[in-house]
N, C-alpha and C. Protein backbone atom coordinates (compact mmCIF):
# COMPACT_ATOMS: atom_id res chain seq x y z
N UNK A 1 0.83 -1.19 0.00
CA UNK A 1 0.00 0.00 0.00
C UNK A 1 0.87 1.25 0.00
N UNK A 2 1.70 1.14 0.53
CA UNK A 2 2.85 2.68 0.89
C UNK A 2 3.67 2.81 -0.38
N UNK A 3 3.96 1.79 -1.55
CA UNK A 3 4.61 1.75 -2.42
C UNK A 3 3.44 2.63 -3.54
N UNK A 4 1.82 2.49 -2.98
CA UNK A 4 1.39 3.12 -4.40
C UNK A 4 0.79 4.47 -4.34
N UNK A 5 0.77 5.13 -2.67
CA UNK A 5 1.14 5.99 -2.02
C UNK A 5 2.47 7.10 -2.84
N UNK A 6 3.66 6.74 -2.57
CA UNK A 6 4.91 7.10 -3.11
C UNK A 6 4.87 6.84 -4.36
N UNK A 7 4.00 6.05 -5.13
CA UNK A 7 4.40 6.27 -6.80
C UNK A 7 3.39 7.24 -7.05
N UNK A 8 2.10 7.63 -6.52
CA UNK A 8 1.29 8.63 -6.87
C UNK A 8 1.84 10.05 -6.73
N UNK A 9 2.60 10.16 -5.57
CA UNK A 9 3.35 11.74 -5.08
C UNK A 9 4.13 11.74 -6.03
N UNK A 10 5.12 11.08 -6.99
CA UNK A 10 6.54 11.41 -7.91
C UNK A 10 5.75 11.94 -9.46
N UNK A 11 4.44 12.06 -9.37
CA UNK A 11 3.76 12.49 -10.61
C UNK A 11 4.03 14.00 -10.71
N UNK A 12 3.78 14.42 -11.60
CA UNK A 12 4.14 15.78 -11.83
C UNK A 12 2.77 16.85 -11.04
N UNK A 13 3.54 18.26 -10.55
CA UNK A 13 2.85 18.62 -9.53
C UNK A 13 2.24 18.27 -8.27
N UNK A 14 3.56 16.89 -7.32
CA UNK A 14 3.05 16.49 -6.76
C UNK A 14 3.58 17.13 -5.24
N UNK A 15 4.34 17.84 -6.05
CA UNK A 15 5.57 18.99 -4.32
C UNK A 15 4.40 19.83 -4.23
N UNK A 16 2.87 19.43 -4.63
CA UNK A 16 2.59 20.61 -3.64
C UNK A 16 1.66 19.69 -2.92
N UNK A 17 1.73 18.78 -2.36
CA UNK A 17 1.14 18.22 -1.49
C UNK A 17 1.88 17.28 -0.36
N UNK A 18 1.53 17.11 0.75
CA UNK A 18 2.30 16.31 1.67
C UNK A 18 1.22 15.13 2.22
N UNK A 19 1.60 14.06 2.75
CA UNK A 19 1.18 12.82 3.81
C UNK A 19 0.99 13.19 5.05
N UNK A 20 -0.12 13.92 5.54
CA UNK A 20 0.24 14.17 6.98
C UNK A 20 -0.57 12.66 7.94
N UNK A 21 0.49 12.30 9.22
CA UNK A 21 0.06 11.18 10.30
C UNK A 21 -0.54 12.06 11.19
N UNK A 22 -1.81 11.65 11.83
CA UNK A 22 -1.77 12.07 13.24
C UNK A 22 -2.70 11.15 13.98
N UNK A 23 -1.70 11.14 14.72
CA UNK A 23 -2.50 10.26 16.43
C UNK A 23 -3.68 10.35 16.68
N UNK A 24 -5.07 9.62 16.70
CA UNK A 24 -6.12 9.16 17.15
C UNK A 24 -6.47 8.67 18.03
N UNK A 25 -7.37 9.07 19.49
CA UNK A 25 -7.60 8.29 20.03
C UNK A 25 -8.65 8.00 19.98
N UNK A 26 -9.28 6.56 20.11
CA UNK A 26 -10.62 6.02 19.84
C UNK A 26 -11.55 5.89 21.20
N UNK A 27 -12.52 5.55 20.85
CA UNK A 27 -14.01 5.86 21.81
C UNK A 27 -13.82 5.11 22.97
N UNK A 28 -12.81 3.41 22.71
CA UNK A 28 -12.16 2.28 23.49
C UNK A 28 -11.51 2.50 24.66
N UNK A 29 -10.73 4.08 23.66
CA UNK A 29 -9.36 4.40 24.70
C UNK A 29 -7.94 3.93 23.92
N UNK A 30 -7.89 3.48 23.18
CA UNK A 30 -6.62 3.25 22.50
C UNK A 30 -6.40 4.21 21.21
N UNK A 31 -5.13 3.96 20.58
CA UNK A 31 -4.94 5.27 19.74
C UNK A 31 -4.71 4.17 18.12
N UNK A 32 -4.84 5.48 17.65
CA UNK A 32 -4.90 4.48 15.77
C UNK A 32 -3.98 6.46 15.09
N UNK A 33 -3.55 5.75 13.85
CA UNK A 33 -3.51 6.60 13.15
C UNK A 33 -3.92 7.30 11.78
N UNK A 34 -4.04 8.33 11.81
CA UNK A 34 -5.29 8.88 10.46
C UNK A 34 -4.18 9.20 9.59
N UNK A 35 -4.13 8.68 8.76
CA UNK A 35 -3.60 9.69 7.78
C UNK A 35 -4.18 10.18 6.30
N UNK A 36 -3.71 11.58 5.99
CA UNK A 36 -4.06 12.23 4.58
C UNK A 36 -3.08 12.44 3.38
N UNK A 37 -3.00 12.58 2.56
CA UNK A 37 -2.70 13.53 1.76
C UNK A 37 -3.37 14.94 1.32
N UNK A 38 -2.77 15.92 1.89
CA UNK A 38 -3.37 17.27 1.91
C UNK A 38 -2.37 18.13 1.09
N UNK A 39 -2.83 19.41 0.58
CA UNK A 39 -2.20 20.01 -0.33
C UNK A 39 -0.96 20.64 0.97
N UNK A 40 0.12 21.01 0.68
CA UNK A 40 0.74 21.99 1.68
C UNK A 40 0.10 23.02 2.57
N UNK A 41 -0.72 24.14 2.14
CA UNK A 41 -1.66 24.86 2.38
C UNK A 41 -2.14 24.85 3.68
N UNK A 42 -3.10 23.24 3.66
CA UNK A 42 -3.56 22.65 4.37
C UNK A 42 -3.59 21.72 5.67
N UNK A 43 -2.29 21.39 6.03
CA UNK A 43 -1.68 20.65 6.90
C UNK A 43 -2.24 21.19 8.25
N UNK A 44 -1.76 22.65 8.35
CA UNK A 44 -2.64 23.00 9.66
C UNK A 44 -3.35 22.98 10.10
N UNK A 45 -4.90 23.02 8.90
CA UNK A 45 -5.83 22.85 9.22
C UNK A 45 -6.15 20.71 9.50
N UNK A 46 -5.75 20.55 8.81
CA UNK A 46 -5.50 18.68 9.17
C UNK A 46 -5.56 18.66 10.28
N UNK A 47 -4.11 19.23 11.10
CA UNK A 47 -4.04 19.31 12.06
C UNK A 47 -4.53 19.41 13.84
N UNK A 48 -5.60 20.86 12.81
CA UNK A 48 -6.46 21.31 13.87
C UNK A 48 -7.67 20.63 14.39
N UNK A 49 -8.00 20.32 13.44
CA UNK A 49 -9.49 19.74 13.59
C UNK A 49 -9.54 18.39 14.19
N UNK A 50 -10.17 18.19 14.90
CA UNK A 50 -10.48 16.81 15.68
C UNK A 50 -11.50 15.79 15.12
């Protein structure tokens, strides 16, 4: 899965976007992780929002 991830980003116009991870914790109590591809721009807002 991470290999077709990294062949999609090396396409042209793809420096303007990044992979952002972030830590989840679930309803259980344990943590998972979300991740996106978001334009640069955007990361903060990724970030922010819960």
């Amino acid at each position: 899965m991470a290999k077709k991830t990294v062949a999609s980003l090396q396409k042209k116009g793809a420096k303007a976007f990044t992979k952002a991870i972030k830590l989840v914790k679930t309803e259980k109590g344990s943590y998972s992780f979300r991740s996106e591809i978001v334009p640069k721009g955007k990361v903060q807002e990724f970030f922010a929002k819960k």
